[in-house]
PDB file of N, CA and C in Angstrom:
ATOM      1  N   UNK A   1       0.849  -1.180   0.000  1.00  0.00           N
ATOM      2  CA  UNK A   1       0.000   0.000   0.000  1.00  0.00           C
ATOM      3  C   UNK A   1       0.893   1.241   0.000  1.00  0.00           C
ATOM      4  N   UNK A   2       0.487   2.186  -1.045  1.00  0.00           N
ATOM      5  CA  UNK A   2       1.456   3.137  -0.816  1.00  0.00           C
ATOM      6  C   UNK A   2       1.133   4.325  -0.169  1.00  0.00           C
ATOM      7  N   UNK A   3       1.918   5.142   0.823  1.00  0.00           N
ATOM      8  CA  UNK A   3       1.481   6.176   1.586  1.00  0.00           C
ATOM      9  C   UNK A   3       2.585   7.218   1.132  1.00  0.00           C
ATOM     10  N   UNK A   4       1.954   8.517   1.307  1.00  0.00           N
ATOM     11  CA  UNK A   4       2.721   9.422   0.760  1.00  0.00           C
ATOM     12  C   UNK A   4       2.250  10.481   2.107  1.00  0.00           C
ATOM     13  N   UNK A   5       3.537  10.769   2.590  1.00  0.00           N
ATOM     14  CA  UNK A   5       3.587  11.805   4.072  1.00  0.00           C
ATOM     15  C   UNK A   5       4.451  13.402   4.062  1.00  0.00           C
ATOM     16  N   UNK A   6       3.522  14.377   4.063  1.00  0.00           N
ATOM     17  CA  UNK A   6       3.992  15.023   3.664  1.00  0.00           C
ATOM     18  C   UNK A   6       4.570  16.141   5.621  1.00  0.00           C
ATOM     19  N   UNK A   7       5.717  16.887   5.225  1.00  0.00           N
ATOM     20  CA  UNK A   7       6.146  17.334   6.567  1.00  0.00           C
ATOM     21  C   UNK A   7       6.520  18.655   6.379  1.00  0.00           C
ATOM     22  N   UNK A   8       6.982  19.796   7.388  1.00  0.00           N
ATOM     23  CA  UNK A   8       7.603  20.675   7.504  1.00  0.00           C
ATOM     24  C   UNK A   8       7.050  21.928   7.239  1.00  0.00           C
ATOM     25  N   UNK A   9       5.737  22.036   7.478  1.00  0.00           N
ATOM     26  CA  UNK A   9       4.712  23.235   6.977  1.00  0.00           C
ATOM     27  C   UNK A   9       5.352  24.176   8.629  1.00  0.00           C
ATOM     28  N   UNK A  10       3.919  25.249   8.456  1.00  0.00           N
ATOM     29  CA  UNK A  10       4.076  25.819   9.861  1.00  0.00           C
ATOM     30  C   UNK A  10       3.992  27.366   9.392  1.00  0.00           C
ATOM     31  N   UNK A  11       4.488  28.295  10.270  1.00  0.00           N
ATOM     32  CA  UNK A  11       3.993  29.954  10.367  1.00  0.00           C
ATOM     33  C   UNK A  11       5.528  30.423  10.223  1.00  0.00           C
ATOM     34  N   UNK A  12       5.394  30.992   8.652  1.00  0.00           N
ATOM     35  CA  UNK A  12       6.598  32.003   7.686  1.00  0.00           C
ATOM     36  C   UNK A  12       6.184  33.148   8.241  1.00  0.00           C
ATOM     37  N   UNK A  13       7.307  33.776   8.239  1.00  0.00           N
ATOM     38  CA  UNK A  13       7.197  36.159   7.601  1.00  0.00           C
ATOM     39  C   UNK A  13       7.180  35.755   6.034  1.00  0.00           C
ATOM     40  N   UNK A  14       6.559  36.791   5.651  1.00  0.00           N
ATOM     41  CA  UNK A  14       6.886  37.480   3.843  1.00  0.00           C
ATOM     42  C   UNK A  14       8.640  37.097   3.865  1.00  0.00           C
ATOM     43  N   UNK A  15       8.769  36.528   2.528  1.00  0.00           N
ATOM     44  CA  UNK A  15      10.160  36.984   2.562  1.00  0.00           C
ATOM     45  C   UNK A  15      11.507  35.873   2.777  1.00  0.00           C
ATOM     46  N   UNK A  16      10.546  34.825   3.925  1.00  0.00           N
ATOM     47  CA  UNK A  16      11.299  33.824   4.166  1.00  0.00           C
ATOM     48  C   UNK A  16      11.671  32.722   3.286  1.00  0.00           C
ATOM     49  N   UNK A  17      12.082  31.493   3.825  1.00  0.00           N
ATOM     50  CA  UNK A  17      12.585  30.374   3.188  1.00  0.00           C
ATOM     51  C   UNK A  17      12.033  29.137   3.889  1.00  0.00           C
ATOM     52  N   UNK A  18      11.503  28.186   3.517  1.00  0.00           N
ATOM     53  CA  UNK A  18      10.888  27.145   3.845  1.00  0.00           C
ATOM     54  C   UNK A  18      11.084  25.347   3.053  1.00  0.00           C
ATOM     55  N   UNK A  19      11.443  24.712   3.638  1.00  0.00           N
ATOM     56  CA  UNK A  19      11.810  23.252   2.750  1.00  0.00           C
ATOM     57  C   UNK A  19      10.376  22.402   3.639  1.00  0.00           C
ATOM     58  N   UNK A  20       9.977  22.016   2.452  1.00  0.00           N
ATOM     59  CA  UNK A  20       8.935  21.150   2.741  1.00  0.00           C
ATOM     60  C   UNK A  20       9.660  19.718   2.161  1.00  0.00           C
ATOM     61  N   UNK A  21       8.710  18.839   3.307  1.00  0.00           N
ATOM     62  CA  UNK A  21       9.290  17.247   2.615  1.00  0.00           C
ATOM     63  C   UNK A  21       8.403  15.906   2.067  1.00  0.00           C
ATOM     64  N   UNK A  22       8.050  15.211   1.247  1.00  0.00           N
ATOM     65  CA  UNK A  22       7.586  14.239   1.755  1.00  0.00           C
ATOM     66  C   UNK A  22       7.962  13.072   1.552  1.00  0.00           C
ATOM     67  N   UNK A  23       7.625  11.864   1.995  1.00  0.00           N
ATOM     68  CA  UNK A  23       8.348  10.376   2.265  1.00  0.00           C
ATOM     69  C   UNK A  23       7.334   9.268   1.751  1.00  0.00           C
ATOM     70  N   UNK A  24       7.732   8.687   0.978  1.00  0.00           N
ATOM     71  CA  UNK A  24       7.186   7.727   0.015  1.00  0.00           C
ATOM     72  C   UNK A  24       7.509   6.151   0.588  1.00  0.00           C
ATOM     73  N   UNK A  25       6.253   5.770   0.899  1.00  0.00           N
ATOM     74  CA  UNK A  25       6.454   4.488   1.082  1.00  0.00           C
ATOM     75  C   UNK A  25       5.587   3.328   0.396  1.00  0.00           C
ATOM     76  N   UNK A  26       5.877   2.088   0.239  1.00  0.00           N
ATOM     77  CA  UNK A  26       5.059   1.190  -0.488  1.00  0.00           C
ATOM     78  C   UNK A  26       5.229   0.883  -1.766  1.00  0.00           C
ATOM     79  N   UNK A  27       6.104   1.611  -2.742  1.00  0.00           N
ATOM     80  CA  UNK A  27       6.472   1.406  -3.941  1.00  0.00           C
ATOM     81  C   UNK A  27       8.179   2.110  -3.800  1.00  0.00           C
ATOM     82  N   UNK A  28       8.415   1.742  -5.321  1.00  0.00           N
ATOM     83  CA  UNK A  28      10.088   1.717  -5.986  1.00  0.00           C
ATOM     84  C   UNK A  28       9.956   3.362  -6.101  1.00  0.00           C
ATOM     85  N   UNK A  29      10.365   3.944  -5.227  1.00  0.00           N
ATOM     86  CA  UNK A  29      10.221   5.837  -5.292  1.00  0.00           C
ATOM     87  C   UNK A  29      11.157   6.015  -6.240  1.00  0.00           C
ATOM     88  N   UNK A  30      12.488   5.127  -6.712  1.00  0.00           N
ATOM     89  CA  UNK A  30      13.276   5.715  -7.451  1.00  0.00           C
ATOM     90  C   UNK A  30      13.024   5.461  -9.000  1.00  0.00           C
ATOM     91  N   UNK A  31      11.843   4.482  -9.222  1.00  0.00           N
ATOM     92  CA  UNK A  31      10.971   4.597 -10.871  1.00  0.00           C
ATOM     93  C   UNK A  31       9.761   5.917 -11.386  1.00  0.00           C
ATOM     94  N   UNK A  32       9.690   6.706 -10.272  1.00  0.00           N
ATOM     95  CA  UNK A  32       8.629   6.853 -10.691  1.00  0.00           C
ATOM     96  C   UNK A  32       8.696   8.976 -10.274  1.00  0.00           C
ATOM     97  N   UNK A  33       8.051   9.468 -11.091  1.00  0.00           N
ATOM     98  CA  UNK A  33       8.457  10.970 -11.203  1.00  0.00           C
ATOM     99  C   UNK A  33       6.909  11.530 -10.590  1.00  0.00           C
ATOM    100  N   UNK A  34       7.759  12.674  -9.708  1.00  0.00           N
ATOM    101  CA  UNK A  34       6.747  13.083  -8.419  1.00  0.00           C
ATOM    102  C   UNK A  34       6.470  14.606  -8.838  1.00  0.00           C
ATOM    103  N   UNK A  35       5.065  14.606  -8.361  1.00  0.00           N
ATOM    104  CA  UNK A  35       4.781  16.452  -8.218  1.00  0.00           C
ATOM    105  C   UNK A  35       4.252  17.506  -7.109  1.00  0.00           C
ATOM    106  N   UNK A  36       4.651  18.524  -7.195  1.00  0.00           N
ATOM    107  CA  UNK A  36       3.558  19.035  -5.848  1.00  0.00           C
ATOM    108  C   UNK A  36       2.628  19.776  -6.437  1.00  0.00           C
ATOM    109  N   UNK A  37       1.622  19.427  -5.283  1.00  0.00           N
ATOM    110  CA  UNK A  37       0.454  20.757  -5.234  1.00  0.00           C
ATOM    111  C   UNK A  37       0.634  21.650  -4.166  1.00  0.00           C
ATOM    112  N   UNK A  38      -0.407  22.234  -4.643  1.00  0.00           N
ATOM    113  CA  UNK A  38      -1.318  23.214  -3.272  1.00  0.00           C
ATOM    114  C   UNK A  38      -2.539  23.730  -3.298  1.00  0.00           C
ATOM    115  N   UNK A  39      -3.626  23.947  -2.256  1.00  0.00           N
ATOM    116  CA  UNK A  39      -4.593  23.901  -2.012  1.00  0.00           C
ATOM    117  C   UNK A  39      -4.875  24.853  -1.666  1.00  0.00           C
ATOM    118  N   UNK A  40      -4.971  26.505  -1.908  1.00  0.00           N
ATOM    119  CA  UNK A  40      -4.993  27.508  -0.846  1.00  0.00           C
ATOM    120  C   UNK A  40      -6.400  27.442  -0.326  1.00  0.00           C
ATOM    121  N   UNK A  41      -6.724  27.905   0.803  1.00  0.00           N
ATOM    122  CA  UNK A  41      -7.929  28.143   1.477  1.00  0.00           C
ATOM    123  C   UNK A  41      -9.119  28.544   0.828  1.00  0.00           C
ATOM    124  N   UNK A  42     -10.624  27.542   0.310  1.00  0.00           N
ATOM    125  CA  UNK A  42     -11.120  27.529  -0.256  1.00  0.00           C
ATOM    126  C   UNK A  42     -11.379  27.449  -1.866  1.00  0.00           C
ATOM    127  N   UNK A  43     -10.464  27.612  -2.117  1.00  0.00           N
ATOM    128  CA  UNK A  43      -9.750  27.479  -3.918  1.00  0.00           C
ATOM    129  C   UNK A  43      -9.397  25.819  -3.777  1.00  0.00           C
ATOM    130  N   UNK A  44      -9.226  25.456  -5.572  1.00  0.00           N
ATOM    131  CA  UNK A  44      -8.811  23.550  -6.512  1.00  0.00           C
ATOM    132  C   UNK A  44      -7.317  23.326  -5.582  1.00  0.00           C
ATOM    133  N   UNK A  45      -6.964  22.507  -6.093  1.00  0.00           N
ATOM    134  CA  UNK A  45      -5.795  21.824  -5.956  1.00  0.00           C
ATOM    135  C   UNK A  45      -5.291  22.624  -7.049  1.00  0.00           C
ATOM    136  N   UNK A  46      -3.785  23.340  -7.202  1.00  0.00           N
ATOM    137  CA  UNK A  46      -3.456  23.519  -7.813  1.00  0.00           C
ATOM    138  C   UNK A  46      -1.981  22.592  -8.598  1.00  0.00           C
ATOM    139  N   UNK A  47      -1.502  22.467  -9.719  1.00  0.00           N
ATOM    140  CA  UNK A  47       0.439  22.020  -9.556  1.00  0.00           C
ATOM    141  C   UNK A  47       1.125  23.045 -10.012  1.00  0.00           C
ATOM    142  N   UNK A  48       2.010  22.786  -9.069  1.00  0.00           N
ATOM    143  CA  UNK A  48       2.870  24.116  -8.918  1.00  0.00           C
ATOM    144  C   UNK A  48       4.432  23.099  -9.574  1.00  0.00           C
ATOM    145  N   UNK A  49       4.832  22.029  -9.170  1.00  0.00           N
ATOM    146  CA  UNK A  49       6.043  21.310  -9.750  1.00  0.00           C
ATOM    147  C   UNK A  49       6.169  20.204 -10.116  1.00  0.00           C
ATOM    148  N   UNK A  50       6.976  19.724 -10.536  1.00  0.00           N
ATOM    149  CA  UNK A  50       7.209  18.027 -10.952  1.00  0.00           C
ATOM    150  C   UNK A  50       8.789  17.712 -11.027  1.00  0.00           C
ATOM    151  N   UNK A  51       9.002  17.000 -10.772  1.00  0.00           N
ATOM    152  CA  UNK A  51      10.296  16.219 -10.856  1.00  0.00           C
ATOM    153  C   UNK A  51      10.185  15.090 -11.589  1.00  0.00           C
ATOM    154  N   UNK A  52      11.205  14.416 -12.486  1.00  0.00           N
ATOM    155  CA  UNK A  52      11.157  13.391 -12.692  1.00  0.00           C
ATOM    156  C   UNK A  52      11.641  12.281 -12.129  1.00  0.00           C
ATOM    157  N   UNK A  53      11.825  11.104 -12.116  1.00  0.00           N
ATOM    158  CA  UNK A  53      12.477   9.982 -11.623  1.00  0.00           C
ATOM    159  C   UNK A  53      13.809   9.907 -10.823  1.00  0.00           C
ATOM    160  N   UNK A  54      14.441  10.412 -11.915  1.00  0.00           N
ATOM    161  CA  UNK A  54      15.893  10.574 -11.285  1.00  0.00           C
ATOM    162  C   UNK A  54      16.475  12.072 -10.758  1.00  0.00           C
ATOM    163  N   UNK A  55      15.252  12.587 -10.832  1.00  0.00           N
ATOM    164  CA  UNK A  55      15.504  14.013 -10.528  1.00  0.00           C
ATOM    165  C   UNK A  55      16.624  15.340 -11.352  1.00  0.00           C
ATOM    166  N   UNK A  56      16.582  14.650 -12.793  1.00  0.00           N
ATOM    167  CA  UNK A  56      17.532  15.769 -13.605  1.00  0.00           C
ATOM    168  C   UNK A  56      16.661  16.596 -14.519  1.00  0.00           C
ATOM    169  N   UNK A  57      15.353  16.535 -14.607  1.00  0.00           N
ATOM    170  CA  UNK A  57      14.679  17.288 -14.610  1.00  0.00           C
ATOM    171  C   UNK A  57      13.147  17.670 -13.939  1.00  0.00           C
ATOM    172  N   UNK A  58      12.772  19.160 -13.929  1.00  0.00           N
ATOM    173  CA  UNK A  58      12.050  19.684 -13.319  1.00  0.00           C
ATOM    174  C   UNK A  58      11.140  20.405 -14.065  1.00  0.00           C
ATOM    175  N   UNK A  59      10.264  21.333 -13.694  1.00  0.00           N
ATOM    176  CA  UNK A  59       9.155  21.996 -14.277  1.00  0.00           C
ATOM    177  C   UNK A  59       8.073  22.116 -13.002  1.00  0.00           C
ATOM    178  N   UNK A  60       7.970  23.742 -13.933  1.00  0.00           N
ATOM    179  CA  UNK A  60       7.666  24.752 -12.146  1.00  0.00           C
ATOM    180  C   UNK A  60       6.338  25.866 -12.881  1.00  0.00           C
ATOM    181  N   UNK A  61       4.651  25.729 -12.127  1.00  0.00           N
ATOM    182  CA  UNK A  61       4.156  26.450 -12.720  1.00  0.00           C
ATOM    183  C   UNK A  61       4.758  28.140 -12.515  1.00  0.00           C
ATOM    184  N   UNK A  62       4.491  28.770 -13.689  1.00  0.00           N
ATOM    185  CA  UNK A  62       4.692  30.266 -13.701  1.00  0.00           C
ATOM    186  C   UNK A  62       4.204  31.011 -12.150  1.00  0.00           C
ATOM    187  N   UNK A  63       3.935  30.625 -11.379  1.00  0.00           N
ATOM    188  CA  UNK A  63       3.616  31.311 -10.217  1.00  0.00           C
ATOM    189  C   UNK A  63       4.714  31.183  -9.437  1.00  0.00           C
ATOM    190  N   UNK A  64       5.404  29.638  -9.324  1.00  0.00           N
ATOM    191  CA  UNK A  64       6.533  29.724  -8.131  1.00  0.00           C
ATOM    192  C   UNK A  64       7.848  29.197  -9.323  1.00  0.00           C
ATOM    193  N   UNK A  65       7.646  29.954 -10.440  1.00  0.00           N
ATOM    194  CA  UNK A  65       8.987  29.498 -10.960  1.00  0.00           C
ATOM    195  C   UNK A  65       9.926  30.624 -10.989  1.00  0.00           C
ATOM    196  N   UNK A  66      11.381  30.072 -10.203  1.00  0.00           N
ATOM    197  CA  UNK A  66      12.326  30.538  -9.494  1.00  0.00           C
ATOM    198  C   UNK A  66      12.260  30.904  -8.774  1.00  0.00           C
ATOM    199  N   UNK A  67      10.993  30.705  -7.586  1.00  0.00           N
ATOM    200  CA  UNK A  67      11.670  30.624  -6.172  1.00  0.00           C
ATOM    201  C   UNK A  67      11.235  29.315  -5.560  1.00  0.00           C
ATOM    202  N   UNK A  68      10.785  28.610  -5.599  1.00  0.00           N
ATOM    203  CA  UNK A  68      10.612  26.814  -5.769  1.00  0.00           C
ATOM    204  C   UNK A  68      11.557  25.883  -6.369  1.00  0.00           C
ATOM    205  N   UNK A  69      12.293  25.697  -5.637  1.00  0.00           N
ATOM    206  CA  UNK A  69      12.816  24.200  -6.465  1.00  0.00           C
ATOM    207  C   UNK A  69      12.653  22.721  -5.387  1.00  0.00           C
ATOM    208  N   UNK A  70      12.682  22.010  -6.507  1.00  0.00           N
ATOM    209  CA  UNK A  70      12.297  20.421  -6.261  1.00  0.00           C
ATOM    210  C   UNK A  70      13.282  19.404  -6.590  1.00  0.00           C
ATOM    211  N   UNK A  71      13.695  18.815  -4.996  1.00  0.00           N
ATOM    212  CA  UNK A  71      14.700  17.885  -5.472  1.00  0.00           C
ATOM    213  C   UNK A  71      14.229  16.669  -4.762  1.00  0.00           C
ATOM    214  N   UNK A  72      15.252  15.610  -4.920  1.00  0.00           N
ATOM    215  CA  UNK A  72      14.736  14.180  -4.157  1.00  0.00           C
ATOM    216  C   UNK A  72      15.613  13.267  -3.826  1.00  0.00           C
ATOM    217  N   UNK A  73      15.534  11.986  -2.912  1.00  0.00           N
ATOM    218  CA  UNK A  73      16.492  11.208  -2.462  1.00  0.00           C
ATOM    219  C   UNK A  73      16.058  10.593  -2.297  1.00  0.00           C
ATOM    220  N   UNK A  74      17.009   9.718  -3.173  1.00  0.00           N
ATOM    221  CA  UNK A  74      16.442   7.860  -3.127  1.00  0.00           C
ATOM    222  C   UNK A  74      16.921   7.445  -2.122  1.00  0.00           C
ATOM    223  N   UNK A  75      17.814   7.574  -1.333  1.00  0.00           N
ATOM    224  CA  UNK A  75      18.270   6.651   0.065  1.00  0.00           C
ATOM    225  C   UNK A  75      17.070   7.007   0.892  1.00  0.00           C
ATOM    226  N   UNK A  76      16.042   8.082   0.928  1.00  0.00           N
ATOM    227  CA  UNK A  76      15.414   8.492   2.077  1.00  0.00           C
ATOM    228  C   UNK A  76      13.996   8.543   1.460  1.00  0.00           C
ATOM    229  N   UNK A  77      13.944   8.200   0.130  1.00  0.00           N
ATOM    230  CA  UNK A  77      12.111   8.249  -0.410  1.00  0.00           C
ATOM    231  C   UNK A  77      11.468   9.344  -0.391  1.00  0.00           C
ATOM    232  N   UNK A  78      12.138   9.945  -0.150  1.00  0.00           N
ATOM    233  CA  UNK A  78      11.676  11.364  -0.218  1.00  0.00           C
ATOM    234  C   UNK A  78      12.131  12.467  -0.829  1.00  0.00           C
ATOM    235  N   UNK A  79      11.209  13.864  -1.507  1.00  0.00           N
ATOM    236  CA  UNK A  79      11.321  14.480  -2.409  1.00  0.00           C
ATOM    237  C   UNK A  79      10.932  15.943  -1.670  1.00  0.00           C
ATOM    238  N   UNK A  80      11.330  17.177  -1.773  1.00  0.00           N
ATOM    239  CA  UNK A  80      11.880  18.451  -0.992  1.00  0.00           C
ATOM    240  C   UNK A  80      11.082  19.298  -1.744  1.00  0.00           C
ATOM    241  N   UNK A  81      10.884  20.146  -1.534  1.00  0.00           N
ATOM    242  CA  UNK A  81      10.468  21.404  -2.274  1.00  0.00           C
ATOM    243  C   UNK A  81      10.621  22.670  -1.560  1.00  0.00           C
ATOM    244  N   UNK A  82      11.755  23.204  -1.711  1.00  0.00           N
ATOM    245  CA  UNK A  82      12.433  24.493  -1.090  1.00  0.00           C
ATOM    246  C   UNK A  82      11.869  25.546  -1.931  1.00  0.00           C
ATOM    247  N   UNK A  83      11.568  26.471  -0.876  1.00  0.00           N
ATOM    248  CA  UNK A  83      10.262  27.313  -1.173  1.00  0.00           C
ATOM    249  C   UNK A  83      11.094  28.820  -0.843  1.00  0.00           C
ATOM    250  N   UNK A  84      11.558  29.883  -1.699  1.00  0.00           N
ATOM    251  CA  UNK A  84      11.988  31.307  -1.115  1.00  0.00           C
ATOM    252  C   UNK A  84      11.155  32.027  -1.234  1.00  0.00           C
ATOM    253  N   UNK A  85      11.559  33.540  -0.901  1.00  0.00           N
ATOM    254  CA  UNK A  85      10.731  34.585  -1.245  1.00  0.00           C
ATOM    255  C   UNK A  85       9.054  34.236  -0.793  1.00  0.00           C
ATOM    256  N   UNK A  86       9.013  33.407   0.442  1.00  0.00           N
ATOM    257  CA  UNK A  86       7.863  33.406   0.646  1.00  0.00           C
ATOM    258  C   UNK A  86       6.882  34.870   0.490  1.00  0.00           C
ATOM    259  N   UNK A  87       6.077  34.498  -0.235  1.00  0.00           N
ATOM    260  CA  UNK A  87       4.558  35.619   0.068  1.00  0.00           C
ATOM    261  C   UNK A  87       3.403  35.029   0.360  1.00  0.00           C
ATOM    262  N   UNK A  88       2.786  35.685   0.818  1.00  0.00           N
ATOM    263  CA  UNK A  88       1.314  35.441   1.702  1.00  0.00           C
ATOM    264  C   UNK A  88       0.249  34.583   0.898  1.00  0.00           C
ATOM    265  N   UNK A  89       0.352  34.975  -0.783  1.00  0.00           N
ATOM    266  CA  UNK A  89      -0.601  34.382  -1.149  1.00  0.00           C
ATOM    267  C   UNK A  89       0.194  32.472  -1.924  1.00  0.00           C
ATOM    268  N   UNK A  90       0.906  32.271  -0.871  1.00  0.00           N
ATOM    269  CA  UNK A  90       1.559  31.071  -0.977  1.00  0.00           C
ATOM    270  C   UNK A  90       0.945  30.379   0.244  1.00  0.00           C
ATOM    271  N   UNK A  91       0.414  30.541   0.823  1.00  0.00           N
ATOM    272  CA  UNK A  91      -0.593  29.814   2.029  1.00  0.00           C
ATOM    273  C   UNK A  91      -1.500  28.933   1.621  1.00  0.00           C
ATOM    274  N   UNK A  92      -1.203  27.707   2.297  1.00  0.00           N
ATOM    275  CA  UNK A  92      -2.210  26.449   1.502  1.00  0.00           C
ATOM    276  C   UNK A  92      -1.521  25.280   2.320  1.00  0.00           C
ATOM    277  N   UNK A  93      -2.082  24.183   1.645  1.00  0.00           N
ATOM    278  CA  UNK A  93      -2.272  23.125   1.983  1.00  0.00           C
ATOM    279  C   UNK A  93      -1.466  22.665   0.966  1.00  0.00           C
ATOM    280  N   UNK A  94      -0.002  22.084   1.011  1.00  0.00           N
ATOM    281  CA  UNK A  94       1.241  21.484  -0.070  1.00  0.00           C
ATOM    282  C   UNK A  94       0.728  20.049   0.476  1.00  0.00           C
ATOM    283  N   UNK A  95       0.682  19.400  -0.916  1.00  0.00           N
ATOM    284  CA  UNK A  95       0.222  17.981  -1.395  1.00  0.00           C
ATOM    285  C   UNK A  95       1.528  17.278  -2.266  1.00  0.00           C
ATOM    286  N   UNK A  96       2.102  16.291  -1.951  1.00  0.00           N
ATOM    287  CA  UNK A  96       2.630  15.742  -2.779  1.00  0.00           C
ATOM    288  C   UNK A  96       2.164  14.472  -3.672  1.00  0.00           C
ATOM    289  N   UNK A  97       2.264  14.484  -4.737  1.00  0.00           N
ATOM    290  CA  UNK A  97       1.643  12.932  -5.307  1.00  0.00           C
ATOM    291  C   UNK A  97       2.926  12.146  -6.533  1.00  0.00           C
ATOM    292  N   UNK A  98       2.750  11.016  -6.092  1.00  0.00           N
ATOM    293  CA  UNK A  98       3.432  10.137  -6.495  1.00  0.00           C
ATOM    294  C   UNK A  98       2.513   9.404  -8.304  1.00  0.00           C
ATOM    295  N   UNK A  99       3.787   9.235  -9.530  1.00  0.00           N
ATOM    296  CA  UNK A  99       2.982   9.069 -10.471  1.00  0.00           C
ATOM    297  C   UNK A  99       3.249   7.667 -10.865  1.00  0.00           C
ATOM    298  N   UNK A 100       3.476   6.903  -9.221  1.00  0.00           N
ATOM    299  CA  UNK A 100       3.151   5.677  -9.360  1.00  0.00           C
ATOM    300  C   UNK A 100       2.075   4.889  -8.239  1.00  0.00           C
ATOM    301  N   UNK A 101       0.929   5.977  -8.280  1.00  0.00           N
ATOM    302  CA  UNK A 101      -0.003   5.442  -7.205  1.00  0.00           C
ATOM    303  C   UNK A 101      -0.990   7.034  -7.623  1.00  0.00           C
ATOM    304  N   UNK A 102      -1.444   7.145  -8.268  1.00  0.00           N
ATOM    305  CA  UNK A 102      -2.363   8.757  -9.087  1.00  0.00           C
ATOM    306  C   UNK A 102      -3.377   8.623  -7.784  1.00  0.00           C
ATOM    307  N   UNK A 103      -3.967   7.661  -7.900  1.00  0.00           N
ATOM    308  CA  UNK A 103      -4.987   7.286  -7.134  1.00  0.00           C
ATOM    309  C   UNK A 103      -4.791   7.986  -5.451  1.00  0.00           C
ATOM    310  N   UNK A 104      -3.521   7.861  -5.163  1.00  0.00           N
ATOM    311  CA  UNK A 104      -3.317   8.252  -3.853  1.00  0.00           C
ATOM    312  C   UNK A 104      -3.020   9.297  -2.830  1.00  0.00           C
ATOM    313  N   UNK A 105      -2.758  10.207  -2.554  1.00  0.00           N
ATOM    314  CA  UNK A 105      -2.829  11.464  -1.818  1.00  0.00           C
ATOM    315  C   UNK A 105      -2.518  11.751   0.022  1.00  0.00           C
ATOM    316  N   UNK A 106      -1.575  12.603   0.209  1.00  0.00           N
ATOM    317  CA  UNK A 106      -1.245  12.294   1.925  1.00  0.00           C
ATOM    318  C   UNK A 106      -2.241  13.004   2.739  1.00  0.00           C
ATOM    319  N   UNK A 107      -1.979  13.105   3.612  1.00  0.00           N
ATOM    320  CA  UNK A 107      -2.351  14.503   4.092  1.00  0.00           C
ATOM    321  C   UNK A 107      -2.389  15.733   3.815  1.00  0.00           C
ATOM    322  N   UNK A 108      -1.230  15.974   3.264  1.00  0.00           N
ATOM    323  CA  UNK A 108      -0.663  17.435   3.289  1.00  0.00           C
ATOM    324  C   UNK A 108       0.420  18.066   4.194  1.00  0.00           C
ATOM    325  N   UNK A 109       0.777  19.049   4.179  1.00  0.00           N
ATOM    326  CA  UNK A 109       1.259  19.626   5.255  1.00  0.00           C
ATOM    327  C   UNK A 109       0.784  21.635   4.652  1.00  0.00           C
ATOM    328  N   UNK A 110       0.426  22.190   5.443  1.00  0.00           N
ATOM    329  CA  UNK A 110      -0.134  23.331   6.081  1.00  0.00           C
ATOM    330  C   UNK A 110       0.964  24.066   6.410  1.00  0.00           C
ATOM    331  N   UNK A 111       1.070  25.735   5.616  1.00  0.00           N
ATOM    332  CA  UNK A 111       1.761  26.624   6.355  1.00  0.00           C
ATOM    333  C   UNK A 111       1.405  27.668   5.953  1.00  0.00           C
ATOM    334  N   UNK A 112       1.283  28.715   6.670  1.00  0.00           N
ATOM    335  CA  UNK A 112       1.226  30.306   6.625  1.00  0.00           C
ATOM    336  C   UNK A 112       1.855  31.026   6.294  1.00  0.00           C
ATOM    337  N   UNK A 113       1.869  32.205   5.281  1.00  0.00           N
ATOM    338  CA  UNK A 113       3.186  33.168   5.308  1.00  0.00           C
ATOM    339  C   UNK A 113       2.132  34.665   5.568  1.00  0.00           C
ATOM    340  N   UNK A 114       2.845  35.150   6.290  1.00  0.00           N
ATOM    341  CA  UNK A 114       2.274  36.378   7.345  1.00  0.00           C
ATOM    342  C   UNK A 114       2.852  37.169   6.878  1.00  0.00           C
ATOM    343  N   UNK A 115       2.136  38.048   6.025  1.00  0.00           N
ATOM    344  CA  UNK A 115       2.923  39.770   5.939  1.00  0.00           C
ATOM    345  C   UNK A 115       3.863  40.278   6.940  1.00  0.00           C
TER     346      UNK A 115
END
């Protein structure tokens, strides 16, 4: 069964820097190319990135491209998304999904960025 756990949310200033994580379990994390979302408060799921498999390439929607990047580690199943230049309307609910389990979805992890 595969679970996908996402970590490291919490309460930013404008401005800051934030690494979000999540940890892939139940399948071969190093076949298969990962993306994030986000959910802001009352608004879709949006995707904001993707990584591929081996992580040598990326792709970043026009909203957080260049101050988002997305990397990953196969010793640890898990895939990062370092977040700068936080601004406020970056508040949401970060989703990671795995594109070897579509079907499946974590929790999330939750953080604020405060003027």
């Amino acid at each position: 069964q595969v679970q996908l756990v996402e970590s490291g949310g919490g309460l930013v200033q404008a401005g800051e820097s934030l690494r979000i994580s999540c940890t892939v379990t139940g399948h071969t994390f190093s076949r298969y190319s990962m993306a994030w979302f986000r959910q802001p408060p009352g608004r879709q799921r949006l995707f904001i990135a993707h990584i591929n498999w081996s992580g040598t390439d990326t792709r970043y929607a026009d909203s957080v491209n260049g101050r988002f990047t997305s990397s990953r580690d196969k010793a640890r199943n898990t895939v990062y998304l370092q977040m700068n230049d936080l601004k406020p309307e970056y508040t949401a609910v970060y989703y990671c999904h795995s594109a070897g389990a579509p079907d499946v979805w974590g929790p999330g992890t939750k953080f604020t960025v405060s003027s």
